[in-house]
C-alpha atoms as a PDB file:
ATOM      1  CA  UNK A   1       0.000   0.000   0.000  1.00  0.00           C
ATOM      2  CA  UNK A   2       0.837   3.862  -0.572  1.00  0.00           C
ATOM      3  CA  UNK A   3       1.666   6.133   1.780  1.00  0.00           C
ATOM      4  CA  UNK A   4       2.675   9.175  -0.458  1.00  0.00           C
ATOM      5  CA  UNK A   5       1.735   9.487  -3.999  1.00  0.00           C
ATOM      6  CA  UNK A   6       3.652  12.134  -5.945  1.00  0.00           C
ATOM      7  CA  UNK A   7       1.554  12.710  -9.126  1.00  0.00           C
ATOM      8  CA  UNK A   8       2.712  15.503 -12.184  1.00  0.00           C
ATOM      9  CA  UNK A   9       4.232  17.655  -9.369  1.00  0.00           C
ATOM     10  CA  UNK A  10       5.256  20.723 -11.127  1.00  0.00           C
ATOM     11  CA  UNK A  11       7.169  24.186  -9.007  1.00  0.00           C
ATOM     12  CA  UNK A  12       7.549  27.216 -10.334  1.00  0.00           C
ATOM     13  CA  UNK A  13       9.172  30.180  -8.622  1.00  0.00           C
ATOM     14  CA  UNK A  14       8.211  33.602  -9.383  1.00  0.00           C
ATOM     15  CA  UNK A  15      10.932  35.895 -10.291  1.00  0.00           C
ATOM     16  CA  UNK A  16      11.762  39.673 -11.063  1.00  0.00           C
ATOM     17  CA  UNK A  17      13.202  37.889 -14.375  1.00  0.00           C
ATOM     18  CA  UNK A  18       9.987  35.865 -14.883  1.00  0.00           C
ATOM     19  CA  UNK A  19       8.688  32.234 -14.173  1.00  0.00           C
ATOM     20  CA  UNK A  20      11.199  30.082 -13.292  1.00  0.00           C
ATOM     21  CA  UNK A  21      10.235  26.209 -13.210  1.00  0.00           C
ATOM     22  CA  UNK A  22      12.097  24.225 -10.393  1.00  0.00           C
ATOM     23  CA  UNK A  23       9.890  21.009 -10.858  1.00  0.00           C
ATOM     24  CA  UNK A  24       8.633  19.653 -13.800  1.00  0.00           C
ATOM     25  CA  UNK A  25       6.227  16.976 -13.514  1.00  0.00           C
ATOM     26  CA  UNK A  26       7.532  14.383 -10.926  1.00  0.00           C
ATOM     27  CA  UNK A  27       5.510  11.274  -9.769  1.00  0.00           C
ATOM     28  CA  UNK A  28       7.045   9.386  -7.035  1.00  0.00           C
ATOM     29  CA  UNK A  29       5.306   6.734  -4.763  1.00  0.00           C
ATOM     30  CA  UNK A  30       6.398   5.729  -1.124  1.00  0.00           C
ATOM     31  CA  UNK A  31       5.200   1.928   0.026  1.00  0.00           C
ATOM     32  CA  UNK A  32       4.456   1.952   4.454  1.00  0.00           C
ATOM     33  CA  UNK A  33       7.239   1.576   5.911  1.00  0.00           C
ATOM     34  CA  UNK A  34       9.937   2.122   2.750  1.00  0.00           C
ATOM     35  CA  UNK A  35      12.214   4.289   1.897  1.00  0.00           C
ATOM     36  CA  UNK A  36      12.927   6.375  -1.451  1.00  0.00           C
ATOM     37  CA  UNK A  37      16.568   8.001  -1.846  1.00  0.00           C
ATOM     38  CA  UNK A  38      16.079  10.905  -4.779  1.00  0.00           C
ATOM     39  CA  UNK A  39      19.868  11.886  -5.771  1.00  0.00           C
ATOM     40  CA  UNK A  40      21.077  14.608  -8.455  1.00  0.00           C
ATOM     41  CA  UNK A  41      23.661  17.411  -7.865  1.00  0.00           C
ATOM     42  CA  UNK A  42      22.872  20.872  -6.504  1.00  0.00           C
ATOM     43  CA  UNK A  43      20.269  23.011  -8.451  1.00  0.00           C
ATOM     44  CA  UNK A  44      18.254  19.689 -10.130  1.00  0.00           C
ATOM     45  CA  UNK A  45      15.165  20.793  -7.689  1.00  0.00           C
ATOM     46  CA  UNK A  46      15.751  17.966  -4.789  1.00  0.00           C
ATOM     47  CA  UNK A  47      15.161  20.019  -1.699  1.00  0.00           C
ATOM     48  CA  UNK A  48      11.896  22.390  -3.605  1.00  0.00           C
ATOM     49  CA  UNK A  49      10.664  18.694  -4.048  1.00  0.00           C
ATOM     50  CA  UNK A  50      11.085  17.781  -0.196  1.00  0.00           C
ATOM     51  CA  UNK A  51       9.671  21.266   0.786  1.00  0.00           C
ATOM     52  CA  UNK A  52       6.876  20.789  -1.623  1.00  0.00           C
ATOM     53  CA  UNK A  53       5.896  17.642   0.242  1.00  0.00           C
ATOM     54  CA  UNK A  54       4.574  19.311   3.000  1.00  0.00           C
ATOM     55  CA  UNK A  55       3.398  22.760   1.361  1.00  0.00           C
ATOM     56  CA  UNK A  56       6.990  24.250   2.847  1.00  0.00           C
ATOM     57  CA  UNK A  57       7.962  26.774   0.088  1.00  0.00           C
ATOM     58  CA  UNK A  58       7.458  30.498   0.288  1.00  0.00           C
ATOM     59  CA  UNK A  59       4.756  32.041  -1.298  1.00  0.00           C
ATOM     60  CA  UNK A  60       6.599  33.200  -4.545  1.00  0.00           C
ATOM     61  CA  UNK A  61       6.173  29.461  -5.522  1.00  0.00           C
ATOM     62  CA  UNK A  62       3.208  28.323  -7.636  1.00  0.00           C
ATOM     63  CA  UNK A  63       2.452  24.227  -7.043  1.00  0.00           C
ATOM     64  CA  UNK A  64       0.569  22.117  -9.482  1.00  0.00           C
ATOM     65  CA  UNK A  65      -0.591  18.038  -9.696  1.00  0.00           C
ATOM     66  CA  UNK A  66      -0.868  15.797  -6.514  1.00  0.00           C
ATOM     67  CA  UNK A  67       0.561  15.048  -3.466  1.00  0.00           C
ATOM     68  CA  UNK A  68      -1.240  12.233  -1.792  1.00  0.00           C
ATOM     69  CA  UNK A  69      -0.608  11.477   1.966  1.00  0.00           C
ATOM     70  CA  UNK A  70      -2.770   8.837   2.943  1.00  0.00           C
ATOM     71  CA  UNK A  71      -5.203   9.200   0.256  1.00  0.00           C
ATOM     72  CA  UNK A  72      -5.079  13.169   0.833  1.00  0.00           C
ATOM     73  CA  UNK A  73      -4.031  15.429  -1.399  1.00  0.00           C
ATOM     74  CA  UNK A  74      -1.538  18.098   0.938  1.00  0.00           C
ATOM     75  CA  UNK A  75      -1.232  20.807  -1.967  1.00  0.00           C
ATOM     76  CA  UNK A  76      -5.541  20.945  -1.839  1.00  0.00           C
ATOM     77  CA  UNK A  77      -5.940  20.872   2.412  1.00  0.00           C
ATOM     78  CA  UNK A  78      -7.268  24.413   3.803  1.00  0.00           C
ATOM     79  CA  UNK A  79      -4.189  25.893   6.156  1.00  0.00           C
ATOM     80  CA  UNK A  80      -5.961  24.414   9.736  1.00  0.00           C
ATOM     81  CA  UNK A  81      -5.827  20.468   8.246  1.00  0.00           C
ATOM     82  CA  UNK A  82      -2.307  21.199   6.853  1.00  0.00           C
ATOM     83  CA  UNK A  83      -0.952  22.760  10.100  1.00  0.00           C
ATOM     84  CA  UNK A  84      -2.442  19.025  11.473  1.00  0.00           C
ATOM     85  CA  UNK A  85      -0.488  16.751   9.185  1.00  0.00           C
ATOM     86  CA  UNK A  86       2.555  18.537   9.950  1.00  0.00           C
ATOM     87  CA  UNK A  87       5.158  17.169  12.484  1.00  0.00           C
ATOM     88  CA  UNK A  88       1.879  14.645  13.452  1.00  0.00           C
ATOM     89  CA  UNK A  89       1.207  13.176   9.908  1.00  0.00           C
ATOM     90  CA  UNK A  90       4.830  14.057   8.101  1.00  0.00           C
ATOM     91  CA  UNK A  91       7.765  15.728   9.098  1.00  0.00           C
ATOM     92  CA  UNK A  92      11.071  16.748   7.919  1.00  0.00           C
ATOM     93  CA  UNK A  93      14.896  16.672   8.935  1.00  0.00           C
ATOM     94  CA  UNK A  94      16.355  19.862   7.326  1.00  0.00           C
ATOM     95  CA  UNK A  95      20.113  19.902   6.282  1.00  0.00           C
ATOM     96  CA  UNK A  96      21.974  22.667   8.808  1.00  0.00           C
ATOM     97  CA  UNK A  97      20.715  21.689  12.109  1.00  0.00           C
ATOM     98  CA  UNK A  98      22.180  24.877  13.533  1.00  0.00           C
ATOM     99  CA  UNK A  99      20.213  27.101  11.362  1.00  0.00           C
ATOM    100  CA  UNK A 100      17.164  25.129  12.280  1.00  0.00           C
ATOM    101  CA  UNK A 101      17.217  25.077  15.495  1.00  0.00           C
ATOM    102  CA  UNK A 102      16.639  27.996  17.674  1.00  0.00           C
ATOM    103  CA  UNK A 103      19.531  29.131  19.248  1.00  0.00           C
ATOM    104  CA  UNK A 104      17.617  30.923  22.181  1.00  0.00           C
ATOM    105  CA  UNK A 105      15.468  27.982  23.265  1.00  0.00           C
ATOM    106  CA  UNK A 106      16.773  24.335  25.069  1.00  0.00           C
ATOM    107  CA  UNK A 107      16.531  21.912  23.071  1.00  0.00           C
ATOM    108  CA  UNK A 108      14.174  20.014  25.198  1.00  0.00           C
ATOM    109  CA  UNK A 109      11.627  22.679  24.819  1.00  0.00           C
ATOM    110  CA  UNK A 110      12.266  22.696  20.830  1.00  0.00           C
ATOM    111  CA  UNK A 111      11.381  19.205  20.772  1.00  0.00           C
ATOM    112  CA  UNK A 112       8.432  19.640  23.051  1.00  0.00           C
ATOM    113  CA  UNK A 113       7.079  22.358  20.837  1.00  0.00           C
ATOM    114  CA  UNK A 114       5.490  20.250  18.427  1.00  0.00           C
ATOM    115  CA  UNK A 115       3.518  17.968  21.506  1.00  0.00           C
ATOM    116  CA  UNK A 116       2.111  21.111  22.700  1.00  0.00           C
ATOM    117  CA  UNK A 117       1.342  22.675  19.931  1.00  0.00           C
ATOM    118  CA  UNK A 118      -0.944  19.723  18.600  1.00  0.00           C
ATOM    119  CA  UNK A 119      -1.980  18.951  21.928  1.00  0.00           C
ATOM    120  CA  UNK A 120      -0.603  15.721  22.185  1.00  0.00           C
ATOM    121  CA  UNK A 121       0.854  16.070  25.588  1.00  0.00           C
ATOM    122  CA  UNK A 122       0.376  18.641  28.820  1.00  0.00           C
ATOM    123  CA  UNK A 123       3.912  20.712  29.377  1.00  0.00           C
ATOM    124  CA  UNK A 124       5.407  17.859  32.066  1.00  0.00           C
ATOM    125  CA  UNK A 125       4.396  15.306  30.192  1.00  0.00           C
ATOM    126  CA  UNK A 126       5.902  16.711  26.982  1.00  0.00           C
ATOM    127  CA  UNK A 127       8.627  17.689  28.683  1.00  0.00           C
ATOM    128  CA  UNK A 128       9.198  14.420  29.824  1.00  0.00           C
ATOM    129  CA  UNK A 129       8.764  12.696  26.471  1.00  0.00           C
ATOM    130  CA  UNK A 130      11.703  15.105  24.918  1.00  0.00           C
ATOM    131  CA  UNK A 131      14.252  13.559  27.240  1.00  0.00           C
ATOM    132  CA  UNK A 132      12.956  10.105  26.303  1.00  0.00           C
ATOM    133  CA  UNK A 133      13.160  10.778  22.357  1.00  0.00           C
ATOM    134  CA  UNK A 134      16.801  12.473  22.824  1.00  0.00           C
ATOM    135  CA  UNK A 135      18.288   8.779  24.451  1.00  0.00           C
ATOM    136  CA  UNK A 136      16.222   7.320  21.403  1.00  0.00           C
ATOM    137  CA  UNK A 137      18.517   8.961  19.366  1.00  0.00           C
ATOM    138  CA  UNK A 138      21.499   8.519  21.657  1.00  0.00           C
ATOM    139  CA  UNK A 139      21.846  11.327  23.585  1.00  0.00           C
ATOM    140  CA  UNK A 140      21.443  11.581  27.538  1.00  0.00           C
ATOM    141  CA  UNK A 141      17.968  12.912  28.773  1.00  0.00           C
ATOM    142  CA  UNK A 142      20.066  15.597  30.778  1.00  0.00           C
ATOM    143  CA  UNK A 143      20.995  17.487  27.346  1.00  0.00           C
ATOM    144  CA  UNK A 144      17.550  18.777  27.402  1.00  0.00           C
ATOM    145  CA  UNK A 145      18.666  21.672  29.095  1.00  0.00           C
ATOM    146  CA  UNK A 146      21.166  22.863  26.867  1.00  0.00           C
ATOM    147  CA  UNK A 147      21.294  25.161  23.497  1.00  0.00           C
ATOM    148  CA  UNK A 148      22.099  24.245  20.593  1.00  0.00           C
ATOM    149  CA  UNK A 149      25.384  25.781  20.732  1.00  0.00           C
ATOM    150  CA  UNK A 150      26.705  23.751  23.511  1.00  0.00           C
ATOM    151  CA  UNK A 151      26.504  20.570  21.008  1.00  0.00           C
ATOM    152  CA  UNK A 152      28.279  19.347  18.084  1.00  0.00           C
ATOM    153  CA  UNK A 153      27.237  19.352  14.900  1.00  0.00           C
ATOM    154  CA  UNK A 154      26.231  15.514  14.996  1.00  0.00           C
ATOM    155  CA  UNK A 155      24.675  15.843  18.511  1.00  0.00           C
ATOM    156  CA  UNK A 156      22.504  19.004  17.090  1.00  0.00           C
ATOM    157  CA  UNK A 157      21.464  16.434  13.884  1.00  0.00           C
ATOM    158  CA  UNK A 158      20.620  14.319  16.523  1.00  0.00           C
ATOM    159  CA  UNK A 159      18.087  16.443  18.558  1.00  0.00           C
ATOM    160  CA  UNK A 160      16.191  17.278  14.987  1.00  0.00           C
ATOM    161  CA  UNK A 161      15.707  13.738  14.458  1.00  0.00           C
ATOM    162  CA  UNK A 162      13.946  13.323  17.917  1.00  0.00           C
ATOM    163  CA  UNK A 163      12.096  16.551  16.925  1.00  0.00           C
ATOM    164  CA  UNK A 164      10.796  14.740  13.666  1.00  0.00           C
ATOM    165  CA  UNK A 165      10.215  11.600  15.955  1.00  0.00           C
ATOM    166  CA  UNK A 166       8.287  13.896  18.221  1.00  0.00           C
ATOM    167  CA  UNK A 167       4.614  13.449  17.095  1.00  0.00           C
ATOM    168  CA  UNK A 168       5.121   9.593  15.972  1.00  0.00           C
ATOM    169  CA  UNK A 169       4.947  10.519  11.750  1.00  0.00           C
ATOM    170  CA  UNK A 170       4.110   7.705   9.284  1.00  0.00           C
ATOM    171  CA  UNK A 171       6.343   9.642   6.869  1.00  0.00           C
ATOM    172  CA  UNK A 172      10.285  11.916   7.449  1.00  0.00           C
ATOM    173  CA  UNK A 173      11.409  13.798   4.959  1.00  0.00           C
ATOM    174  CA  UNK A 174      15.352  13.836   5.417  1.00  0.00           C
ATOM    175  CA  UNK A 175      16.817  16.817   3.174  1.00  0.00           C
ATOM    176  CA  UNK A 176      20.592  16.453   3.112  1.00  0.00           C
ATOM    177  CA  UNK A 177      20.737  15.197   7.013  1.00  0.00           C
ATOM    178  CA  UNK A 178      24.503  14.135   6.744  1.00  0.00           C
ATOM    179  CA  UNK A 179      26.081  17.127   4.106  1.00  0.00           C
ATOM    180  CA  UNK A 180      27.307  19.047   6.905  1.00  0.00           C
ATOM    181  CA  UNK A 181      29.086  15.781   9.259  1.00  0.00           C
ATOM    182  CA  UNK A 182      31.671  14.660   9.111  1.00  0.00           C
ATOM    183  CA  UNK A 183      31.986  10.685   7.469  1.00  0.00           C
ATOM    184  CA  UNK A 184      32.345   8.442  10.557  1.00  0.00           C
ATOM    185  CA  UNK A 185      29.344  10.755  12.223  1.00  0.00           C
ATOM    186  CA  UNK A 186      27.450  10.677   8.969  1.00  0.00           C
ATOM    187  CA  UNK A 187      27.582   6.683   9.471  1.00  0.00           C
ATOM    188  CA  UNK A 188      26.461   7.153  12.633  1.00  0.00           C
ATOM    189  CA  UNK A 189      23.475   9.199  11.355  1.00  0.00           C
ATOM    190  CA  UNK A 190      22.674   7.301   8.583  1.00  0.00           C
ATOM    191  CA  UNK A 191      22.557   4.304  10.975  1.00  0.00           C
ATOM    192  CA  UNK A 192      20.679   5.608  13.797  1.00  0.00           C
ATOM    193  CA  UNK A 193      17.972   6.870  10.918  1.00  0.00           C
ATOM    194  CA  UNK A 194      17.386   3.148   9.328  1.00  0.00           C
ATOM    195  CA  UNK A 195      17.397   1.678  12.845  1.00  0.00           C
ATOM    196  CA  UNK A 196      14.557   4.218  13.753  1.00  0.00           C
ATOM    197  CA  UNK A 197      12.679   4.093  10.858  1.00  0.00           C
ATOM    198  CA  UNK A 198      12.497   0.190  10.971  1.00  0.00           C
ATOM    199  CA  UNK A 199      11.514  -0.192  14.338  1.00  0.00           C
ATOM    200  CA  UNK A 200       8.790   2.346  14.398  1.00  0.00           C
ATOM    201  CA  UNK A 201       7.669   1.251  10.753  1.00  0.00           C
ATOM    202  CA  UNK A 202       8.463   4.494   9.021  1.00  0.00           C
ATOM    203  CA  UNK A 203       8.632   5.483   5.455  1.00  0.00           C
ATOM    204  CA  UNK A 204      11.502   7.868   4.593  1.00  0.00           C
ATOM    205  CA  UNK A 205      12.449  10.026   2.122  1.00  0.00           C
ATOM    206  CA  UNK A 206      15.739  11.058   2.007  1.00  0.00           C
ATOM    207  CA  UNK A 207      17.504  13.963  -0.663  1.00  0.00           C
ATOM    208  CA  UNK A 208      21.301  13.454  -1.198  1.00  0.00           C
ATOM    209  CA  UNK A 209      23.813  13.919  -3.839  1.00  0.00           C
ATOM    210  CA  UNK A 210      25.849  11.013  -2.766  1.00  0.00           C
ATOM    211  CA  UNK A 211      24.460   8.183  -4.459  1.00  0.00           C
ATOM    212  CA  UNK A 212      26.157   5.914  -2.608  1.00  0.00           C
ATOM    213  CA  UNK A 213      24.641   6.969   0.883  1.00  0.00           C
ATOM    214  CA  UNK A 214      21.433   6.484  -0.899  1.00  0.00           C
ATOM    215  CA  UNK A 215      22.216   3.082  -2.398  1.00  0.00           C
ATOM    216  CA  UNK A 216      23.164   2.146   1.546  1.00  0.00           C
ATOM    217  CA  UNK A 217      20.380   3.313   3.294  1.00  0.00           C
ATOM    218  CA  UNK A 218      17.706   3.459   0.484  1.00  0.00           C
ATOM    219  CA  UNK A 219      15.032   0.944  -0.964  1.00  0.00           C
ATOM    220  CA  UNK A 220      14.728   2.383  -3.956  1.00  0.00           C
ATOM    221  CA  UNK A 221      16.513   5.151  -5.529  1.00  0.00           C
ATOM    222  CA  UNK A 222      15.210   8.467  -7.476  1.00  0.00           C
ATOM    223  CA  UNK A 223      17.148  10.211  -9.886  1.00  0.00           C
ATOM    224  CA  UNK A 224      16.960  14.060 -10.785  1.00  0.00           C
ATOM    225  CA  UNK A 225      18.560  16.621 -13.103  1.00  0.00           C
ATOM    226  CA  UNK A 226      16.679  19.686 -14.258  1.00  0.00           C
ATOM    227  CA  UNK A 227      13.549  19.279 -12.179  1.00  0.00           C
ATOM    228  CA  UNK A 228      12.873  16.245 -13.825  1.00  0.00           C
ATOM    229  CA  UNK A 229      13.161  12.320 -12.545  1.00  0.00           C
ATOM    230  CA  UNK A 230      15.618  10.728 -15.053  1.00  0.00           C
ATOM    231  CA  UNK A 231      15.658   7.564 -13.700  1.00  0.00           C
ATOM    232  CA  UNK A 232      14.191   5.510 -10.687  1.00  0.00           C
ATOM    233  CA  UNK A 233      14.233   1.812  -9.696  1.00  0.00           C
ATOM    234  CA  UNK A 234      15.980  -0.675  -6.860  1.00  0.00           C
ATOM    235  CA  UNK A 235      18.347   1.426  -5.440  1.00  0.00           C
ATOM    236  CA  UNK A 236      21.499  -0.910  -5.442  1.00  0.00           C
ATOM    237  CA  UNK A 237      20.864  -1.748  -9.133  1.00  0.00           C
ATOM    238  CA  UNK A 238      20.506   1.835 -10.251  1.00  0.00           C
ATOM    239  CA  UNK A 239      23.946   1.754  -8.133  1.00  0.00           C
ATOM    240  CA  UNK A 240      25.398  -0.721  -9.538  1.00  0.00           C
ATOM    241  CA  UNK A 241      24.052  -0.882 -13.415  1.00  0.00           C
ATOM    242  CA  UNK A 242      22.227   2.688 -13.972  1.00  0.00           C
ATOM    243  CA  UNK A 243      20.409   2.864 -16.914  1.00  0.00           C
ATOM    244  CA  UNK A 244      20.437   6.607 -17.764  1.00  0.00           C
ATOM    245  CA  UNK A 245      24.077   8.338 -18.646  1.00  0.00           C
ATOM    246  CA  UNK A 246      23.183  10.867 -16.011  1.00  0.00           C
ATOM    247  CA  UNK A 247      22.635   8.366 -12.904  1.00  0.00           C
ATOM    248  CA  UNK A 248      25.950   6.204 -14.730  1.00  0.00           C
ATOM    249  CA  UNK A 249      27.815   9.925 -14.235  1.00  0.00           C
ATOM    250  CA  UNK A 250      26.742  10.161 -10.837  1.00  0.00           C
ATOM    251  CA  UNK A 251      27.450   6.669  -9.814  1.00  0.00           C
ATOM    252  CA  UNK A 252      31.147   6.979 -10.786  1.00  0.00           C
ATOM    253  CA  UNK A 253      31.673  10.518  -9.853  1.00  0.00           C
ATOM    254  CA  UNK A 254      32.474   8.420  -6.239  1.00  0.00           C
ATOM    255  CA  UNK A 255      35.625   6.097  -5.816  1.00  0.00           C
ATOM    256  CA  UNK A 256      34.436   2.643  -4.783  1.00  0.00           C
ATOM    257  CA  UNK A 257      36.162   0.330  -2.132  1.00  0.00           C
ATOM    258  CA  UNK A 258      38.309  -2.656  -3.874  1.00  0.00           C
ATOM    259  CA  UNK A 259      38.384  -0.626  -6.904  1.00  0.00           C
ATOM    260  CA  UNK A 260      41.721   0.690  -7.477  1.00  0.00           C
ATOM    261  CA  UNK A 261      40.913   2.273 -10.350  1.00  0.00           C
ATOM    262  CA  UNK A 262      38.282   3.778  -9.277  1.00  0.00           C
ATOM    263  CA  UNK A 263      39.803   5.365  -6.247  1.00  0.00           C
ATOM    264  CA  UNK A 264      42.782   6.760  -8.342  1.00  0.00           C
ATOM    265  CA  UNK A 265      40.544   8.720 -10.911  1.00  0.00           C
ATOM    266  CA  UNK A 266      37.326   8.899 -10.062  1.00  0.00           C
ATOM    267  CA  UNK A 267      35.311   9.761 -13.339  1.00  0.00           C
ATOM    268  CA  UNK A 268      33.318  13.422 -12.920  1.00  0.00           C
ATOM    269  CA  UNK A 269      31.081  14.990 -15.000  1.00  0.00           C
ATOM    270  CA  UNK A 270      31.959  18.417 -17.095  1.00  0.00           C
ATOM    271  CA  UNK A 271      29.935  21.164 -16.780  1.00  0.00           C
ATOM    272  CA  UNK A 272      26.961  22.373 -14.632  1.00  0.00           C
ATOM    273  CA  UNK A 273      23.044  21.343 -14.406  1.00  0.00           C
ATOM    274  CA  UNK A 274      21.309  24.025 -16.573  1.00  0.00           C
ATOM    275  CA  UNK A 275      19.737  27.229 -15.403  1.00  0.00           C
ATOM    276  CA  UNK A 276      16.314  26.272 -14.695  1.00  0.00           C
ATOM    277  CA  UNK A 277      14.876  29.278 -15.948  1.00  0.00           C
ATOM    278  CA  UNK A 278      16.257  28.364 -19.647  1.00  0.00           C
ATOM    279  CA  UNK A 279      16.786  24.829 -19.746  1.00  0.00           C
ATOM    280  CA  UNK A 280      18.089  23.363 -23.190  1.00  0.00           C
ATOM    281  CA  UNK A 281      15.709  22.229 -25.645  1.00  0.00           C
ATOM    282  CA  UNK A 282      15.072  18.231 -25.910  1.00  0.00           C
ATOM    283  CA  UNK A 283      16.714  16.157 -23.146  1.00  0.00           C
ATOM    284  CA  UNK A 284      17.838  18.866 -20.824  1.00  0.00           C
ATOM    285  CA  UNK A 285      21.067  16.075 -20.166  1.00  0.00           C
ATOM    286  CA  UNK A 286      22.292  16.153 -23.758  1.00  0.00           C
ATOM    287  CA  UNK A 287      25.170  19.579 -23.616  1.00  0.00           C
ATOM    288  CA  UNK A 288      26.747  17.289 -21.082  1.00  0.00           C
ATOM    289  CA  UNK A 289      26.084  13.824 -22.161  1.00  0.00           C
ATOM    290  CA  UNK A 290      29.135  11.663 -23.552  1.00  0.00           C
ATOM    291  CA  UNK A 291      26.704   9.373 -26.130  1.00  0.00           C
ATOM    292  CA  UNK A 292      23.935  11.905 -27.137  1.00  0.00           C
ATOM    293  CA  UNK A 293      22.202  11.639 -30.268  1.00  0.00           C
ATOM    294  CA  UNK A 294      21.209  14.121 -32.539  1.00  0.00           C
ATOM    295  CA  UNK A 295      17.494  13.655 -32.006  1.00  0.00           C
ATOM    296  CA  UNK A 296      18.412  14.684 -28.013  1.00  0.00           C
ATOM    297  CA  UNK A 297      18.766  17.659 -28.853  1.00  0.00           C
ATOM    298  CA  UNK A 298      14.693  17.957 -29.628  1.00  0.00           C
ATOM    299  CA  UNK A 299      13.193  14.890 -28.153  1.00  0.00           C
ATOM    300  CA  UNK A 300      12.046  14.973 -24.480  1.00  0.00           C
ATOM    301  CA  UNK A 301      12.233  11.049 -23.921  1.00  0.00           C
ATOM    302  CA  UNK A 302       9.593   9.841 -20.814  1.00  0.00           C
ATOM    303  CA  UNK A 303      10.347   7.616 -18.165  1.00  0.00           C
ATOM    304  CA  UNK A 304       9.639   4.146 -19.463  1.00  0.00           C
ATOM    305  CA  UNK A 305      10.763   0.638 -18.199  1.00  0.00           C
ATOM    306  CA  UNK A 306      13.772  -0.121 -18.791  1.00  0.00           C
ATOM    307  CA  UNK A 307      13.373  -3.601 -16.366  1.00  0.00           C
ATOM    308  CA  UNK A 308      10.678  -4.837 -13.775  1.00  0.00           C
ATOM    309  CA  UNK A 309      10.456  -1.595 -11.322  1.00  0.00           C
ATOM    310  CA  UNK A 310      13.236   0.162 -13.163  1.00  0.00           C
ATOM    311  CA  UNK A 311      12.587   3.241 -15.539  1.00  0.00           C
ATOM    312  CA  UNK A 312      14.989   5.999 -17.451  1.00  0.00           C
ATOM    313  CA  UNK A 313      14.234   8.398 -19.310  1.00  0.00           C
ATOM    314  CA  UNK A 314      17.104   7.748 -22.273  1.00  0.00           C
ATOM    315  CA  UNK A 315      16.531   7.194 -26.154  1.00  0.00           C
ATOM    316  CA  UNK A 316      19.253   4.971 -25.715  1.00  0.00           C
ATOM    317  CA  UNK A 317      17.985   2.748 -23.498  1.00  0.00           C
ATOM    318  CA  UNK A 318      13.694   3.167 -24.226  1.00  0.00           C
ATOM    319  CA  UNK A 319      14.035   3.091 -27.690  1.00  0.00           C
ATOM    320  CA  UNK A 320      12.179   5.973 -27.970  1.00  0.00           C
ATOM    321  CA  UNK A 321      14.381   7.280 -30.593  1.00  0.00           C
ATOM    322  CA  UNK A 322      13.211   9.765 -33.163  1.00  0.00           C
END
């Protein structure tokens, strides 16, 4: 069964410059208790996709299509139902706990907020319940009383984790939760979030660049450049054996263990994603692509099935050719 339904999700942000589209027609679906990975580099419209989720984007963005939580659409809920789901239906680990957090407040009254504020719990009781979700997540009860600024950077990751636990979601929304950690504290994170979302039955989403932390922690794996999905299947085989030269690109942009030559030139990828606001005509992929085609250069390929559960959106490998 469904939890979230992503259907023709389309962003657009409005500019002094004009329209600019972030999003362009994405449709994603989350099973109970699974987790997607979406990957692409910076700018390809991961996090306005995450934000979108939960109606999180300021109000110079226009939102189109479907977002279906349960069966209800978020993007059509009137502000008092949508202020409900949040934190108690869905909730979301931002990248930069330190910006996230407020630096004024404990940390045990942070994560209490969202109790009170749905009325979930009295203040002692809430209260109490914050110092229970922060050893959850590995930290001592006693750091309830302290600010953010008194704890690392992976203690402070941490404490938003119990604030996303707070409310007992179905659904998190993890946007970057590792970019700013260091790597044996990002294994740490990325461990303490699959242990948490198994045992409380959890579906995830989780936005990354690194495919390979996606690949690890991920059941299936989403791939975006220019707004767009490009490819999307089982997450170790679009790993392992990606199907679209984009996902390929980003799969050996990373050195792999027992691969020397891997480790001693890791392949990259020219160039930059395209400005959204004038993406290239045809496959927006093709200026950078290494085996484009003339007709990519015109032709907009779909996402079609490439093998059971696995789609790209290539000429190359749907035979969509022109």
């Amino acid at each position: 069964m469904s939890l979230l339904e992503v259907r023709d999700l389309r962003v657009t942000y409005g500019s002094g410059a004009g329209a600019v589209p972030a999003v362009r027609g994405v449709d994603l679906t989350v099973g109970a208790g699974r987790k997607l990975g979406i990957a692409g580099e910076s700018g390809c419209g991961k996090s306005t996709l995450a934000l979108a989720l939960l109606r999180l984007l300021p109000a110079s963005a226009r939102l189109s299509g479907r977002v279906l939580l349960d069966g209800e659409d978020v993007l059509a809920m009137k502000w008092g139902r949508l202020r409900a789901v949040r934190w108690a239906g869905a909730s979301i680990v931002f990248q930069g706990a330190m910006h996230s957090l407020n630096a004024v407040h404990r940390i045990g009254d942070q994560i209490a907020e969202p109790l009170l504020v749905h009325g979930m719990a009295a203040p002692a009781t809430a209260r109490r319940r914050a110092g229970e979700l922060l050893e959850q997540v590995g930290l001592p009860a006693a750091r309830a009383t302290a600010y953010p600024h008194e704890l690392s950077g992976g203690q402070r990751q941490r404490v938003m984790i119990a604030m996303a636990l707070a409310c007992d979601p179905r659904l998190i929304v993890a946007d970057e939760p590792t970019t700013a950690l260091d790597v044996m504290v990002q294994a740490q994170i990325l461990r303490l979030i699959e242990r948490l979302v198994a045992e409380q039955d959890i579906s995830l989403v989780m936005i990354s660049h690194d495919l390979a932390v996606l690949a690890d922690t991920c059941d299936r794996l989403a791939v975006m450049y220019a707004g767009r999905v490009v490819e999307e299947g089982p997450a170790r085989q679009v790993y392992d054996a990606a199907a679209h030269p984009y996902g390929r690109a980003l799969s050996a942009a990373f050195p792999r263990i027992g691969d020397p030559a891997s480790r001693r030139a890791p392949r990259g990828l020219p160039g930059d994603p395209p400005d959204p606001a004038s993406p290239p005509p045809g496959c927006p992929f093709h200026p950078r692509c290494p085996v484009a085609l003339e007709t990519c250069a015109t032709a907009v390929p779909p996402l079609a099935e490439v093998a059971p559960g696995h789609r790209s959106a290539c000429v190359l490998t749907t035979g969509t050719r022109a």
